[in-house]
Protein backbone atom coordinates (compact mmCIF):
# COMPACT_ATOMS: atom_id res chain seq x y z
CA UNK A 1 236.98 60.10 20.70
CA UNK A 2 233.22 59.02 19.70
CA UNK A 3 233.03 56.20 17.46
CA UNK A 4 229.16 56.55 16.87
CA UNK A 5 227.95 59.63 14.95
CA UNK A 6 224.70 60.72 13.75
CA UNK A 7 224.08 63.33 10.66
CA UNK A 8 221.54 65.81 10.94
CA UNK A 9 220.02 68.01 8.01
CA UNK A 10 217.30 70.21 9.01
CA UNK A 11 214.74 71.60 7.53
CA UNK A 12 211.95 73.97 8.30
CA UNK A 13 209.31 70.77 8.93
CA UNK A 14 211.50 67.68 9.64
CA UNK A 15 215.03 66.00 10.85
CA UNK A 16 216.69 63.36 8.59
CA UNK A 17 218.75 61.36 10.77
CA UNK A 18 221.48 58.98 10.04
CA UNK A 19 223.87 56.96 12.35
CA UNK A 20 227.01 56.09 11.35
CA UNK A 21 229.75 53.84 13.59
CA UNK A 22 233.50 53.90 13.09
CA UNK A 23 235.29 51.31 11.10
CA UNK A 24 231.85 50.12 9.38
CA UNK A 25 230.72 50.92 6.08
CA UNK A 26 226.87 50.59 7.42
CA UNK A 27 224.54 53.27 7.90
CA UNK A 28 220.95 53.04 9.60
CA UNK A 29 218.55 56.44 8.75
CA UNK A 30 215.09 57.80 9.84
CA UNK A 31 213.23 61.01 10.00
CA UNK A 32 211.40 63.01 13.01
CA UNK A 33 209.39 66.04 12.95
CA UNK A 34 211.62 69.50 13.85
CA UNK A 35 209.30 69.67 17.02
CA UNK A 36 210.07 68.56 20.82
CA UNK A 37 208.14 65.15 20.02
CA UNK A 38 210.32 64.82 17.30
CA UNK A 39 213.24 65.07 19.26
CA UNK A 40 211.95 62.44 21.55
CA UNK A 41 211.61 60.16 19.35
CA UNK A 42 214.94 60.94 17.98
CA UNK A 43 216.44 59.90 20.99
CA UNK A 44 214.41 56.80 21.40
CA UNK A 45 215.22 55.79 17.68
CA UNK A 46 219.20 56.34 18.61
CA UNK A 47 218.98 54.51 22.16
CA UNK A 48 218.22 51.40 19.62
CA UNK A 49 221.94 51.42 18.90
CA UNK A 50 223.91 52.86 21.35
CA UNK A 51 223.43 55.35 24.30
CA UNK A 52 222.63 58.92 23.21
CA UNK A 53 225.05 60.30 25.67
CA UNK A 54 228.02 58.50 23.37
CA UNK A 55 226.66 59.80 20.44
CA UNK A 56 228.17 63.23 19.07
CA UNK A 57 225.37 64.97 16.79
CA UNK A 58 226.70 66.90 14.06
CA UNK A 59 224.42 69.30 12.07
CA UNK A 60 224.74 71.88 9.31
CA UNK A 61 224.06 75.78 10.55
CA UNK A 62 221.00 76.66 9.49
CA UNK A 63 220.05 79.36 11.54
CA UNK A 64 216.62 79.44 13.40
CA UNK A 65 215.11 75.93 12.31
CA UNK A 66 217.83 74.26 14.11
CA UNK A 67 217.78 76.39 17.04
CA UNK A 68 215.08 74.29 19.19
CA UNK A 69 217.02 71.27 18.30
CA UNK A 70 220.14 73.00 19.91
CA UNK A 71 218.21 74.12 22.67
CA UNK A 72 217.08 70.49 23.29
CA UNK A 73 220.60 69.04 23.24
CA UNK A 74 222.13 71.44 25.32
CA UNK A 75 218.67 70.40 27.83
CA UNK A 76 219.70 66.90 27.80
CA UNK A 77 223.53 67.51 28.22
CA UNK A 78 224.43 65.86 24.57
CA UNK A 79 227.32 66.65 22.49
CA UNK A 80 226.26 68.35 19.45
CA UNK A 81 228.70 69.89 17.02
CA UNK A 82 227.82 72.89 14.61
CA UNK A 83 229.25 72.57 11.03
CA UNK A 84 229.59 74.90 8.09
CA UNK A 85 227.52 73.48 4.90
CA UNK A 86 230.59 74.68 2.44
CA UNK A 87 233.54 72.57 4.62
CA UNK A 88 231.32 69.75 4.32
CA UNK A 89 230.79 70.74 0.65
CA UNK A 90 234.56 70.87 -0.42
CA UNK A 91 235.17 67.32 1.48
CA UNK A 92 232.32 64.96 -0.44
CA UNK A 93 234.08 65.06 -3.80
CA UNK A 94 232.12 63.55 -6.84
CA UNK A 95 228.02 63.76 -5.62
CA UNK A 96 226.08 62.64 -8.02
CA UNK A 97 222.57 62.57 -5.51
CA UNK A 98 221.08 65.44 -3.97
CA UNK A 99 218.65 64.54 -1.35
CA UNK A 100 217.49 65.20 2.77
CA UNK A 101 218.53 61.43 3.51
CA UNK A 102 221.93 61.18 1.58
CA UNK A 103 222.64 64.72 2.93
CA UNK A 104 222.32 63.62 6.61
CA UNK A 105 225.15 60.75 5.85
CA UNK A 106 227.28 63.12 4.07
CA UNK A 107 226.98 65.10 7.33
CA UNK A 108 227.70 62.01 9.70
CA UNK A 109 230.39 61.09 7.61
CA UNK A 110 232.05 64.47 7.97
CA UNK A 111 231.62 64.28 11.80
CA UNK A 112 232.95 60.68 11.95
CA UNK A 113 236.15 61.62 9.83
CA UNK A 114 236.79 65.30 11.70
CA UNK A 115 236.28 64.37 14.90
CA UNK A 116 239.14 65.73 16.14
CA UNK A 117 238.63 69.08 14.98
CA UNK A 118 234.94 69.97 15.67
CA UNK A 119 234.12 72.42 18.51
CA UNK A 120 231.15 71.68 20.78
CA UNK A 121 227.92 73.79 19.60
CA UNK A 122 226.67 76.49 21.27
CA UNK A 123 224.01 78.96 20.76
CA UNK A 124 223.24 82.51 21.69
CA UNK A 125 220.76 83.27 24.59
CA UNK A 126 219.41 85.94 26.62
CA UNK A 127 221.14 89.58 25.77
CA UNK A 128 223.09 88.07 23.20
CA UNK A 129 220.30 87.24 21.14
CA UNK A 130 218.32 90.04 21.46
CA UNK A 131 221.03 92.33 20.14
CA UNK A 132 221.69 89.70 17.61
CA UNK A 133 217.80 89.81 16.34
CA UNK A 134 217.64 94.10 16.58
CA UNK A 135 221.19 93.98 14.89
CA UNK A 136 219.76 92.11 12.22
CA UNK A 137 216.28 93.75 12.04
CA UNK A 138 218.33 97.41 12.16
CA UNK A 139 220.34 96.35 9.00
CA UNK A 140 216.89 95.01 7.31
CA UNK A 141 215.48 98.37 7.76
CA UNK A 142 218.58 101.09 6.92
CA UNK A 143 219.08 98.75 3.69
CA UNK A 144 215.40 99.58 2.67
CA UNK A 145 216.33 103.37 3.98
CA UNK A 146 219.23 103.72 1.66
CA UNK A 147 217.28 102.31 -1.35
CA UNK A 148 214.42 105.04 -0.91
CA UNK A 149 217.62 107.47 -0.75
CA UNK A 150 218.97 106.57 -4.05
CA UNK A 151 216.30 105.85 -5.54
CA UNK A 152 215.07 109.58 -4.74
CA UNK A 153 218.51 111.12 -5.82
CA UNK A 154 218.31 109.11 -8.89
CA UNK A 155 215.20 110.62 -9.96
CA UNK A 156 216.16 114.43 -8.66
CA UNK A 157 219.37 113.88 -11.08
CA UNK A 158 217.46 112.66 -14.38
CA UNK A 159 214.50 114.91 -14.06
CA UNK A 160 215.49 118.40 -12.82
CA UNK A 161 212.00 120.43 -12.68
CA UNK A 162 209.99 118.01 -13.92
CA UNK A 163 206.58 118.20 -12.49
CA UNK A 164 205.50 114.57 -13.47
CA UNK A 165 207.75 113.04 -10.61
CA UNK A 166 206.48 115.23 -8.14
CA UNK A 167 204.74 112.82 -6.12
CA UNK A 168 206.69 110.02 -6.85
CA UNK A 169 209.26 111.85 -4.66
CA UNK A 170 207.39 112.91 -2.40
CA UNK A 171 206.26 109.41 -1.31
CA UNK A 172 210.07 108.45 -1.50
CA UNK A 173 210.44 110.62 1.17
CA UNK A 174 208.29 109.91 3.40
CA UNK A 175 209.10 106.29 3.36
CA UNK A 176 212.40 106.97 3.57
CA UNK A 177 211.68 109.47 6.53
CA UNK A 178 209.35 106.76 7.81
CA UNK A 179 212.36 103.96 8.27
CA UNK A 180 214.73 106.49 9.53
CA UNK A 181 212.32 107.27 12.28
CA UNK A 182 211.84 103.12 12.90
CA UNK A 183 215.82 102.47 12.70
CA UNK A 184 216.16 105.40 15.40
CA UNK A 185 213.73 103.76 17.48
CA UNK A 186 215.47 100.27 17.02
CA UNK A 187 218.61 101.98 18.37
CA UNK A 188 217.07 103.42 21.00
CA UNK A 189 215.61 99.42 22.16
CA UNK A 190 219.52 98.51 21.91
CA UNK A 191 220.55 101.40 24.16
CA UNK A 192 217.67 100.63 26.62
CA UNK A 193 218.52 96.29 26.63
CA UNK A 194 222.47 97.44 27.31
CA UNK A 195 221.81 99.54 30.61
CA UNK A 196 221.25 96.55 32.57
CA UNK A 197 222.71 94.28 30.36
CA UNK A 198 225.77 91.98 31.74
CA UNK A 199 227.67 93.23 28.54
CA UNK A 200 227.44 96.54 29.19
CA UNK A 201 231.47 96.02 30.47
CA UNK A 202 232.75 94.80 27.62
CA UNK A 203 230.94 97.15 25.25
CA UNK A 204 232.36 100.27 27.23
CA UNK A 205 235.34 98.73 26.76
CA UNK A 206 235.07 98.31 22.97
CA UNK A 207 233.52 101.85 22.81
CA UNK A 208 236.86 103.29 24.43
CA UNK A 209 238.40 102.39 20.76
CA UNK A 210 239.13 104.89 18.98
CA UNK A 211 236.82 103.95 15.32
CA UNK A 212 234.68 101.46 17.19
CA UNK A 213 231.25 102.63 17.51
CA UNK A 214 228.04 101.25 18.45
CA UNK A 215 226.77 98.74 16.16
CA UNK A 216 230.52 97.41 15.43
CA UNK A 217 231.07 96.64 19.30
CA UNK A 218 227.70 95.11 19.57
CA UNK A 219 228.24 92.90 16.84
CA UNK A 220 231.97 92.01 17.60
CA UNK A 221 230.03 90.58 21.21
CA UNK A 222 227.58 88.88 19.48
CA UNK A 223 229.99 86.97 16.69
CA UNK A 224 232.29 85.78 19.38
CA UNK A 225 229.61 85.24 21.87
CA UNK A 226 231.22 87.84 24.46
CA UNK A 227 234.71 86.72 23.52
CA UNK A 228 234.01 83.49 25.23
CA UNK A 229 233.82 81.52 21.13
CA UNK A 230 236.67 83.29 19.42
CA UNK A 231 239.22 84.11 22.31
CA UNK A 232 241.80 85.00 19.96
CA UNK A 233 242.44 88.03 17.90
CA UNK A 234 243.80 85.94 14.74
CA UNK A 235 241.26 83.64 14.69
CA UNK A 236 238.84 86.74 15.04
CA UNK A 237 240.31 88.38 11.51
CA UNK A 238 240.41 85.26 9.66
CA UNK A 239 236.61 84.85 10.70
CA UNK A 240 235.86 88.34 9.78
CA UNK A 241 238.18 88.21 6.57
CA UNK A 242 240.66 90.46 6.56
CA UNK A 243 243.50 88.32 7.23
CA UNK A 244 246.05 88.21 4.80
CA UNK A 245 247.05 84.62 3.69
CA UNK A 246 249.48 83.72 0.72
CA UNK A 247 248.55 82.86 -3.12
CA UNK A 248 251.59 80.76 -4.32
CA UNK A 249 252.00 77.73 -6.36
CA UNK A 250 255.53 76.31 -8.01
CA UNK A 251 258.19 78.77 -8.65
CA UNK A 252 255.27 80.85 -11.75
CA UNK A 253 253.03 81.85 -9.14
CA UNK A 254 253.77 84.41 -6.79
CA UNK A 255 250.26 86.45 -6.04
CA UNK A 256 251.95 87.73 -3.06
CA UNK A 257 249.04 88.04 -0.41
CA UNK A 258 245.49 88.70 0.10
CA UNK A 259 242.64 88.46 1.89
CA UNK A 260 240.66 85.05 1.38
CA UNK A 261 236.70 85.41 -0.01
CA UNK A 262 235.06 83.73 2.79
CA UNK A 263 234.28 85.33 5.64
CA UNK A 264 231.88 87.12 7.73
CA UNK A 265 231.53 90.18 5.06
CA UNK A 266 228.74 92.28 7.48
CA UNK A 267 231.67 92.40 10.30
CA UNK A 268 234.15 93.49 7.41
CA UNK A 269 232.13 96.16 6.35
CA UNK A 270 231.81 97.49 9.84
CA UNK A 271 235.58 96.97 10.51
CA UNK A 272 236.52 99.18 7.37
CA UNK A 273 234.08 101.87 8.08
CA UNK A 274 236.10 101.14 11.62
CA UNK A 275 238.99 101.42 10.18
CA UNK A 276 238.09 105.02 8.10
CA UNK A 277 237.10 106.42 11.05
CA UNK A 278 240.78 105.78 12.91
CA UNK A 279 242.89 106.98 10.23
CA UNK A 280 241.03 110.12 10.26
CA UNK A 281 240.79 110.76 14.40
CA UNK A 282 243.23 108.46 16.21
CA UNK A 283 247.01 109.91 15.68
CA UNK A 284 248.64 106.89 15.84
CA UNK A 285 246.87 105.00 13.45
CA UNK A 286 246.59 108.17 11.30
CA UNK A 287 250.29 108.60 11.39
CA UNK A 288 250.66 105.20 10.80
CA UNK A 289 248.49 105.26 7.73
CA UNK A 290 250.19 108.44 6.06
CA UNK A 291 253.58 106.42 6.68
CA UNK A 292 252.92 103.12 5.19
CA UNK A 293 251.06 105.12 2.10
CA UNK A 294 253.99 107.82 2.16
CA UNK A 295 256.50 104.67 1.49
CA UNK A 296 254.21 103.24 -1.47
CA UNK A 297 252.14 101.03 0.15
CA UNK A 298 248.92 99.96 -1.29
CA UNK A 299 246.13 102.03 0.66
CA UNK A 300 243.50 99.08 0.91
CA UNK A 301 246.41 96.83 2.16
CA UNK A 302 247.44 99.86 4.94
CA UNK A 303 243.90 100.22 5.45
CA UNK A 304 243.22 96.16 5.87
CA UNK A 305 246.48 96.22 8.51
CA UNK A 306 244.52 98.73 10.17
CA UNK A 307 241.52 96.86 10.66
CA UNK A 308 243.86 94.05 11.95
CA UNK A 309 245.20 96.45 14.46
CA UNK A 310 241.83 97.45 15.44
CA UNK A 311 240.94 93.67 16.08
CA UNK A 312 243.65 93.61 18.58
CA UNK A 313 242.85 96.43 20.13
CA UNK A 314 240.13 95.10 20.82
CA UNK A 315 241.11 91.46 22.53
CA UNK A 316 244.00 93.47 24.32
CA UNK A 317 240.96 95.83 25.85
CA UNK A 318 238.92 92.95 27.25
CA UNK A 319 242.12 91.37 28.33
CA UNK A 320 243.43 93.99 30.24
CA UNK A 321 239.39 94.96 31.91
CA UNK A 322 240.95 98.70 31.37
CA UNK A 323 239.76 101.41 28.84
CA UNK A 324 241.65 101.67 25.44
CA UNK A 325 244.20 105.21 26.39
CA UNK A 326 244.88 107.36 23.05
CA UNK A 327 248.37 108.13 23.18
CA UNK A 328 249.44 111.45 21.81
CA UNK A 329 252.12 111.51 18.18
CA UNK A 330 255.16 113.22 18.77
């Protein structure tokens, strides 16, 4: 275990920085440019205390402004730890001061006390991130598709023959046409990056799932990192939030259970259109469903064990290195 920690909050222009030591109560802080300079000097102003290599750097997730920092790191062979803003949130109890400096000690402090527990950062590269960028640009662009779409229903529905909304609608669909057209073309860029593409294996296998299409495989590889972040199926549906935990308290409250708030919602969403799609064309899950709902069962619970089921499906497919076999109902 590390007894030397330093908190990092990022922001788009500039590192805050503070190092933090086991059993001490003192604290030493500075701030770098979020630049390669920067980083160098980061390092020099941390070789002032200790050696960087016995330093563990712990940093909030903030997406791309803390990617060349990662990048930089992982360069220079120097433990650096991820961490979600809302664990550290629930752990700092009263705040009372809201600032880049204090945050970077609330971060250090975090690191220092949950050592134990942190993973070692990583970050996508290579085909990983470019499905991860056209994933994200594809949802961007059917999002603005669908609001053209109901925003042109809308209007068909409230003024029937109207004349005066004639172009208005008209314009609504050719944007709407217009972004169709792109996301098809975005689609096409993901089909072209995965014929050569080292996960083209893996998304086969995913694809031999009965419910699993395209975009759902392709972001199942890019949330785990190709199975090599989140190796097990549990962990995966807790992640993705639809696994079930309890809601008791006493002997008043007895909630039964549900499925927790946080989680990856844009992975849920794909698992339950997953999910839809294999209770209508897969018999086993089909007969499965029509059981569970035949004997009472609540159809969104059924429906969440199915995405659970799917999940596995999926880790036993990559396991195994064989396509997914639909077994007939008898």
């Amino acid at each position: 275990m590390k007894s030397k920690v330093v908190g990092l909050d990022i922001s788009k222009n500039t590192i805050d920085a503070t190092i933090v030591f086991q059993g001490s109560d003192e604290s030493w802080h500075d701030s770098f440019l979020n630049k390669e300079f920067g980083f160098n000097q980061l390092l020099k102003w941390v070789s002032n205390f200790t050696l960087p290599r016995e330093v563990l750097f712990c940093l909030e997730h903030t997406g791309y402004y803390s990617r060349e920092l990662c990048r930089f790191l992982d360069k220079q062979a120097l433990d650096y730890a991820l961490l979600n803003a809302l664990s550290i949130k629930r752990t700092m109890g009263m705040r009372r001061e809201k600032s880049d400096k204090y945050d970077s000690l609330v971060i250090a402090r975090y690191g220092l006390k949950f050592y134990d527990e942190l993973k070692p950062g990583s970050f996508l590269q290579g085909d990983l991130l470019r499905f991860q960028l056209l994933l994200a640009h594809r949802k961007r662009t059917q999002e603005k598709e669908m609001a053209y779409q109901n925003q042109e229903k809308h209007l068909k529905h409230c003024f029937r023959n109207d004349p005066s909304v004639g172009f208005v609608l008209s314009d609504l669909k050719k944007q709407r046409l217009f972004l169709r057209k792109h996301r098809l073309l975005i689609e096409a860029h993901l089909d072209e990056i995965l014929i050569n593409s080292a996960l083209k294996e893996h998304y086969d296998l995913l694809r031999s799932i009965p419910g699993v299409g395209k975009i759902t495989a392709l972001t199942t590889l890019v949330h785990t990192h190709n199975f090599k972040r989140i190796k097990d199926p549990r962990k995966l549906s807790c992640y993705s939030g639809v696994a079930p935990f309890k809601n008791e308290s006493g002997t008043s409250i007895r909630k039964g259970t549900r499925v927790s708030f946080y989680g990856n919602r844009k992975l849920k969403e794909l698992l339950n259109f997953s999910a839809l799609c294999a209770v209508r064309f897969d018999p086993q899950l089909k007969a499965y469903y029509q059981r569970k709902v035949a004997e009472g069962k609540n159809k969104m619970s059924v429906l969440n064990a199915v995405r659970n089921k799917i999940i596995h499906r999926m880790y036993a497919t990559i396991r195994r290195g064989t396509p997914y076999v639909v077994h007939p109902v008898f």
